[in-house]
N, C-alpha and C. Protein backbone atom coordinates (compact mmCIF):
# COMPACT_ATOMS: atom_id res chain seq x y z
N UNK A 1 31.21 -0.51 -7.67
CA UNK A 1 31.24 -0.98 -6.30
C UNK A 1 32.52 -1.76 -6.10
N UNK A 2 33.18 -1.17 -5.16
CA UNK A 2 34.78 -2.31 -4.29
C UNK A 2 34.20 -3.07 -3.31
N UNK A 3 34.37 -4.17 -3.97
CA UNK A 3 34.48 -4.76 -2.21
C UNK A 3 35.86 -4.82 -1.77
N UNK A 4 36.24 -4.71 -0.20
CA UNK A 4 37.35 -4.55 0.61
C UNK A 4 37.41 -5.40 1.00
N UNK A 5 38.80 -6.07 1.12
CA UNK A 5 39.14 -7.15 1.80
C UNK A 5 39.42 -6.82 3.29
N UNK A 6 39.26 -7.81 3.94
CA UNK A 6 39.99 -7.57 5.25
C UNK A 6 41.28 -7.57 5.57
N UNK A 7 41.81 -6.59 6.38
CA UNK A 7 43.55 -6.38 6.38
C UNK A 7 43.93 -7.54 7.09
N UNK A 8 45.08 -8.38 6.75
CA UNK A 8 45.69 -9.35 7.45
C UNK A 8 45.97 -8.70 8.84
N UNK A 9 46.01 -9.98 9.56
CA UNK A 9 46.08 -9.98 11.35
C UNK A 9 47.53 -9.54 11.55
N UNK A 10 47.64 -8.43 12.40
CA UNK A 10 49.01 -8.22 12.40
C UNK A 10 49.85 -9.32 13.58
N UNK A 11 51.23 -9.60 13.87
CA UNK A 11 51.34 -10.32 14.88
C UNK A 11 51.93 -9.24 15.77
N UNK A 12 51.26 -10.62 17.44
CA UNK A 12 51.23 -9.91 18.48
C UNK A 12 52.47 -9.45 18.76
N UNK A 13 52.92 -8.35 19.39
CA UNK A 13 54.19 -7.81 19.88
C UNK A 13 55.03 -9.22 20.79
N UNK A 14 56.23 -8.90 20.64
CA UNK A 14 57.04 -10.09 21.30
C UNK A 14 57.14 -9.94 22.57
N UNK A 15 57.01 -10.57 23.68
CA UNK A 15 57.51 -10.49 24.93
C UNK A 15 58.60 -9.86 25.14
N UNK A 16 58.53 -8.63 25.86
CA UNK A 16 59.69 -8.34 26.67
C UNK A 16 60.33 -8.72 27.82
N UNK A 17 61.40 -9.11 27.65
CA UNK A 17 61.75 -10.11 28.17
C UNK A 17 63.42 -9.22 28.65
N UNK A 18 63.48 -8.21 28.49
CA UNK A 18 64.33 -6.95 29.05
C UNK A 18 64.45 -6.57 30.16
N UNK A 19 63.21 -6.37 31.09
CA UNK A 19 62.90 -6.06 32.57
C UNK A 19 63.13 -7.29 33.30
N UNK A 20 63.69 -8.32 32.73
CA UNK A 20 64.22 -9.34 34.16
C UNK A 20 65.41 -9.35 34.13
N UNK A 21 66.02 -9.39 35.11
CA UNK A 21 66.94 -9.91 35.48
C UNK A 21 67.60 -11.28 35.89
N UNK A 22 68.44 -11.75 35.75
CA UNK A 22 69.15 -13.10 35.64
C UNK A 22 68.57 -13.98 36.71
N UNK A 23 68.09 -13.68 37.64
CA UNK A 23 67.36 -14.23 39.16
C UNK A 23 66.21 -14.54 38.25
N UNK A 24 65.44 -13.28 38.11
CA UNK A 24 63.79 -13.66 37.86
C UNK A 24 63.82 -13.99 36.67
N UNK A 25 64.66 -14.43 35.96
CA UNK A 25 64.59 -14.63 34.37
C UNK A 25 64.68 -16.47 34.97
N UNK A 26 65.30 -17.11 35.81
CA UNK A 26 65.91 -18.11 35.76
C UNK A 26 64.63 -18.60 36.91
N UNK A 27 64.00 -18.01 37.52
CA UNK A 27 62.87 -18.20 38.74
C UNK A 27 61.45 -18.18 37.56
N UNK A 28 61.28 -17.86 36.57
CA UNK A 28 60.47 -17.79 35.31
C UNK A 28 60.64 -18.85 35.03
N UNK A 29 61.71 -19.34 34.19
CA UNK A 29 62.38 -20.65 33.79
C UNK A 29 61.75 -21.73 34.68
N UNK A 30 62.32 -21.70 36.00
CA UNK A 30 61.49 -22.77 36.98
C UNK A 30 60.44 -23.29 36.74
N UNK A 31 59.73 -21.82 36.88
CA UNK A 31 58.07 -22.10 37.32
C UNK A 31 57.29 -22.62 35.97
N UNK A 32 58.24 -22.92 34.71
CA UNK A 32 57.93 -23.56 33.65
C UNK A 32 57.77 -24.50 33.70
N UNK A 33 59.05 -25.05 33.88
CA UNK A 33 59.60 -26.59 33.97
C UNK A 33 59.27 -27.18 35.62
N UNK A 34 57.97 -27.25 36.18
CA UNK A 34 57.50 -27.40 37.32
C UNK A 34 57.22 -28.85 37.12
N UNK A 35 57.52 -29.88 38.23
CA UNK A 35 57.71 -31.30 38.52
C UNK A 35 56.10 -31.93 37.86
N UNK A 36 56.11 -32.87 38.16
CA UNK A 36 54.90 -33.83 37.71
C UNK A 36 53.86 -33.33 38.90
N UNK A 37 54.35 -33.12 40.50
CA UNK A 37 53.38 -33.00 41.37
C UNK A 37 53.05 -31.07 41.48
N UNK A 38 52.64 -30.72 40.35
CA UNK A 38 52.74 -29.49 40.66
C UNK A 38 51.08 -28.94 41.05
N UNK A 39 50.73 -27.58 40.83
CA UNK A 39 48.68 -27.57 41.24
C UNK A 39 48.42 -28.49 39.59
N UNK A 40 47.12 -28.27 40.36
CA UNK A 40 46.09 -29.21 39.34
C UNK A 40 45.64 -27.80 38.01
N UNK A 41 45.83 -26.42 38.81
CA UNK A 41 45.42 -25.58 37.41
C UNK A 41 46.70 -25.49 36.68
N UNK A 42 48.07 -25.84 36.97
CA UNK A 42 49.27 -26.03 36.04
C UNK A 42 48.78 -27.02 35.11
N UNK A 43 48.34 -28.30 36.12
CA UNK A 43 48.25 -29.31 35.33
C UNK A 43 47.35 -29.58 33.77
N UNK A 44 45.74 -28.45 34.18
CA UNK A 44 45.26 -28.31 33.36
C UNK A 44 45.33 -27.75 31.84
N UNK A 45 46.36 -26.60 31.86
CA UNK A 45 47.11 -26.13 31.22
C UNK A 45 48.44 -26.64 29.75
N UNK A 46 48.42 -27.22 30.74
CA UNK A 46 50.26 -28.20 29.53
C UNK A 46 50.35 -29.38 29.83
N UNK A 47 50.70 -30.53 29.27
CA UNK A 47 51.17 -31.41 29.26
C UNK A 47 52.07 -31.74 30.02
N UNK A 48 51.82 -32.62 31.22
CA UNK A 48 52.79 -33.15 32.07
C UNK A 48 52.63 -34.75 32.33
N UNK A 49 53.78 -35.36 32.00
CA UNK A 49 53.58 -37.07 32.06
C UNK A 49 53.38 -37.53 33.61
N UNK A 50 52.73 -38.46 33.62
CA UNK A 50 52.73 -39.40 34.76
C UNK A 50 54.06 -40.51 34.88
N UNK A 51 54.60 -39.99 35.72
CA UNK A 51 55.79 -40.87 35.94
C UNK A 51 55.02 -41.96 37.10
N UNK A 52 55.56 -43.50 36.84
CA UNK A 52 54.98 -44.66 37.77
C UNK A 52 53.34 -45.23 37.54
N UNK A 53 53.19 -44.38 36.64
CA UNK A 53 51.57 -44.95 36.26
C UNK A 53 51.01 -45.99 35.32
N UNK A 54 49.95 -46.83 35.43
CA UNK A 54 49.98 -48.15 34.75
C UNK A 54 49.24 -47.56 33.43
N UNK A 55 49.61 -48.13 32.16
CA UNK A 55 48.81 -47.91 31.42
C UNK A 55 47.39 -48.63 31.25
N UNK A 56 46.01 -48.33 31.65
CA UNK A 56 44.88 -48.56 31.85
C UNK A 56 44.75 -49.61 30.16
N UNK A 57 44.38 -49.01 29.12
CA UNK A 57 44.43 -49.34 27.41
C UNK A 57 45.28 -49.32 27.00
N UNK A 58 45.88 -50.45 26.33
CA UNK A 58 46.58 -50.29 25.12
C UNK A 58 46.21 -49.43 24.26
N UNK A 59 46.89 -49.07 23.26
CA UNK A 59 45.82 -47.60 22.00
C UNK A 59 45.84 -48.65 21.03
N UNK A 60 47.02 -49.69 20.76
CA UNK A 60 46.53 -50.51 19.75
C UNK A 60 45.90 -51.73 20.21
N UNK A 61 45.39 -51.99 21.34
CA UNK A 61 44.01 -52.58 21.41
C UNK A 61 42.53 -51.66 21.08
N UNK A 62 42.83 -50.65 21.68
CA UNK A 62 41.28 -49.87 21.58
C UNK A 62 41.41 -49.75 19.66
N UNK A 63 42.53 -49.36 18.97
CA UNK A 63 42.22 -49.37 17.71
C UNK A 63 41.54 -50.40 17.07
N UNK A 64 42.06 -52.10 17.61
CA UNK A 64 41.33 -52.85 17.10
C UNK A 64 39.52 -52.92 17.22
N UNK A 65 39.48 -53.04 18.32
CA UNK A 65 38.03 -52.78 19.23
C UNK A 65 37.16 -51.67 18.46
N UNK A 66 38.02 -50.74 17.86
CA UNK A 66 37.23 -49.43 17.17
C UNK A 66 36.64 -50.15 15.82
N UNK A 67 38.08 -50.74 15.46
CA UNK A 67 37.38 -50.88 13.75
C UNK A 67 36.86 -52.56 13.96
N UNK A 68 36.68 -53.47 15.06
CA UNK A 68 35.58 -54.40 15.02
C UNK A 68 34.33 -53.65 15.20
N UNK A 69 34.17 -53.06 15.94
CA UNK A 69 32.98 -52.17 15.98
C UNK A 69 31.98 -51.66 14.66
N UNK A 70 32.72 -50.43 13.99
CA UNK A 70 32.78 -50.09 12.47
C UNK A 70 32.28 -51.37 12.00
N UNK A 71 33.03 -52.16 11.75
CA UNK A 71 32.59 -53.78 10.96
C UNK A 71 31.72 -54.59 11.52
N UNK A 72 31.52 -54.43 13.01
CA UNK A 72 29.67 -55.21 13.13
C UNK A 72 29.41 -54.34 12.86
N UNK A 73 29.02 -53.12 12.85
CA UNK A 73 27.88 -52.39 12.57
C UNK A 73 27.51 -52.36 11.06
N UNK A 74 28.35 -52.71 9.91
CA UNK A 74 28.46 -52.57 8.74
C UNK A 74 27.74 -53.27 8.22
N UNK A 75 28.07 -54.76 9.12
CA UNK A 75 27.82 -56.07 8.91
C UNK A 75 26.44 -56.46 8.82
N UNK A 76 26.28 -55.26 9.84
CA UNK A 76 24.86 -55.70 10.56
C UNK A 76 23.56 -54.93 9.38
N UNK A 77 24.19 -54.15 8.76
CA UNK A 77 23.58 -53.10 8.63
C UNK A 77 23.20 -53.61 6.78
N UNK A 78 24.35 -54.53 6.23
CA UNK A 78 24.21 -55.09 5.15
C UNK A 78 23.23 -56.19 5.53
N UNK A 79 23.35 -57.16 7.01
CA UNK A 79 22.57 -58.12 6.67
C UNK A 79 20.96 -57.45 7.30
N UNK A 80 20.59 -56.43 7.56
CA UNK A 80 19.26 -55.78 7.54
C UNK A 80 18.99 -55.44 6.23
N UNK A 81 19.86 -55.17 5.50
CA UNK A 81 19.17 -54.57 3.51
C UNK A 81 18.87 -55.51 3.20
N UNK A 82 19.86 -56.71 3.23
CA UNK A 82 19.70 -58.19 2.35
C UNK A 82 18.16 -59.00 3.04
N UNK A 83 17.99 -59.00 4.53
CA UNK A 83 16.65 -59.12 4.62
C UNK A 83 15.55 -58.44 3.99
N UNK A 84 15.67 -56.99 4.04
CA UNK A 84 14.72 -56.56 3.55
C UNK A 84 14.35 -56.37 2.36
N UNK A 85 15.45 -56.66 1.72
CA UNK A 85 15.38 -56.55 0.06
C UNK A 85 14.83 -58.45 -0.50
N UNK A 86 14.78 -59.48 0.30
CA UNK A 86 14.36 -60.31 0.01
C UNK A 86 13.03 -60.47 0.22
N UNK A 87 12.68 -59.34 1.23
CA UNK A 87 11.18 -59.40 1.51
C UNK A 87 10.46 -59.15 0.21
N UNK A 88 10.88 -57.82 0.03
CA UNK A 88 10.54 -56.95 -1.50
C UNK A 88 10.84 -57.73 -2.53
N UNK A 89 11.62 -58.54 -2.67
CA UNK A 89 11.76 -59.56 -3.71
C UNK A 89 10.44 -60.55 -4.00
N UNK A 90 10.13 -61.09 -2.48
CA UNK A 90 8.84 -62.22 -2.28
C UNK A 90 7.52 -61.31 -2.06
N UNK A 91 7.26 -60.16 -2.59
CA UNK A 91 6.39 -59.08 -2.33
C UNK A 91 6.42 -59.05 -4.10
N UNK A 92 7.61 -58.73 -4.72
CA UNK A 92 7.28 -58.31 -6.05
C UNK A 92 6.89 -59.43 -6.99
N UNK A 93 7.55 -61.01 -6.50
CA UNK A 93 7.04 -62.04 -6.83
C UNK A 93 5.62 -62.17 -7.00
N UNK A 94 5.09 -62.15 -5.61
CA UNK A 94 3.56 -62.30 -5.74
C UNK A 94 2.46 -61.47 -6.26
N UNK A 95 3.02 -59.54 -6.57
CA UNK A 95 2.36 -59.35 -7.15
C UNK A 95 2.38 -59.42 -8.95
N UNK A 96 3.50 -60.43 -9.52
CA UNK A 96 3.39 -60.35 -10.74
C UNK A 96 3.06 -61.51 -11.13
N UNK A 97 2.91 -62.57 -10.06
CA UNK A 97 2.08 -63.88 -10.05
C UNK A 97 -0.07 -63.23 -10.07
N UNK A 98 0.12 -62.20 -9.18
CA UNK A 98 -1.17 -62.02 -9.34
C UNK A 98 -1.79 -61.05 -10.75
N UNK A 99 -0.86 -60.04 -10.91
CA UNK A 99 -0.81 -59.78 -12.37
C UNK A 99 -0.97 -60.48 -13.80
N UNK A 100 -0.28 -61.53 -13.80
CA UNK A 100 -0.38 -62.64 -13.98
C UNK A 100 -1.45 -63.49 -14.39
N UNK A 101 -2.23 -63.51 -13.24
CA UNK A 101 -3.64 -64.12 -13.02
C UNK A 101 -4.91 -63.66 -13.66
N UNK A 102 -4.35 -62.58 -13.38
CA UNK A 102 -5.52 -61.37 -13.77
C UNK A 102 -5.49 -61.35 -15.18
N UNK A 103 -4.30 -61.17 -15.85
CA UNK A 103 -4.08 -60.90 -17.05
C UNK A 103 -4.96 -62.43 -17.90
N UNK A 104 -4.93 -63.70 -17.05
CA UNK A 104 -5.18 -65.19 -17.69
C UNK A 104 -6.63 -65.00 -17.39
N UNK A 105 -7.02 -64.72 -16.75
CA UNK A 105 -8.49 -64.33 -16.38
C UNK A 105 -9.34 -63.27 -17.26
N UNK A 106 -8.99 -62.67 -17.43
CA UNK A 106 -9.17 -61.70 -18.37
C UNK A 106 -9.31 -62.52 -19.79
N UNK A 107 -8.10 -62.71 -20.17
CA UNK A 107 -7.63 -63.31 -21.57
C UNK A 107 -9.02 -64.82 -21.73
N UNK A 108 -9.46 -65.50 -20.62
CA UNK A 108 -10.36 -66.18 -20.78
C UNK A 108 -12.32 -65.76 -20.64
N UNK A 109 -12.24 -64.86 -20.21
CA UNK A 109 -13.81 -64.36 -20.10
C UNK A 109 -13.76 -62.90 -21.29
């Protein structure tokens, strides 16, 4: 038995870019490099900066804000084990105090 690999992806044919002429080659060009106020489905498409706009967030504030976050929750999350593991601590206490008991009780009757 062969197993067959799959044939590598061939690449796509290159744009022809032959059938324009120097007008519509340069009217192409344009409609690339289209201003900041261009439609909203350009906009959706590519990356176009906001020229005059305030920046709302800093990114290295929200970074901080991210990893305080991360760290209460960490925080929080160690001081819920350490409670609960002290419970289980004063749980395992008492039953080897009552073990304990039993065992002295025993040992006397």
């Amino acid at each position: 038995m062969t197993d067959k690999l799959p044939s590598p992806p061939t690449a796509a044919p290159a744009a022809d870019t032959s059938k324009y002429t120097a007008p519509e080659a340069s009217a192409a060009a344009s409609a690339s490099a289209a201003p900041a106020s261009s439609q909203a489905s350009d906009r959706a498409t590519s990356f176009q900066s906001v020229e005059g706009g305030k920046e709302q967030r800093s990114g290295s504030v929200l970074l901080v804000e991210a990893y305080a976050l991360v760290w209460f929750f960490l925080l929080a999350w160690v001081a819920l084990l350490w409670a609960r593991q002290r419970k289980l601590d004063a749980r395992i206490e008492g039953l080897e105090a009552a073990i304990d008991r039993a065992v002295a009780k025993r040992a006397k009757g």
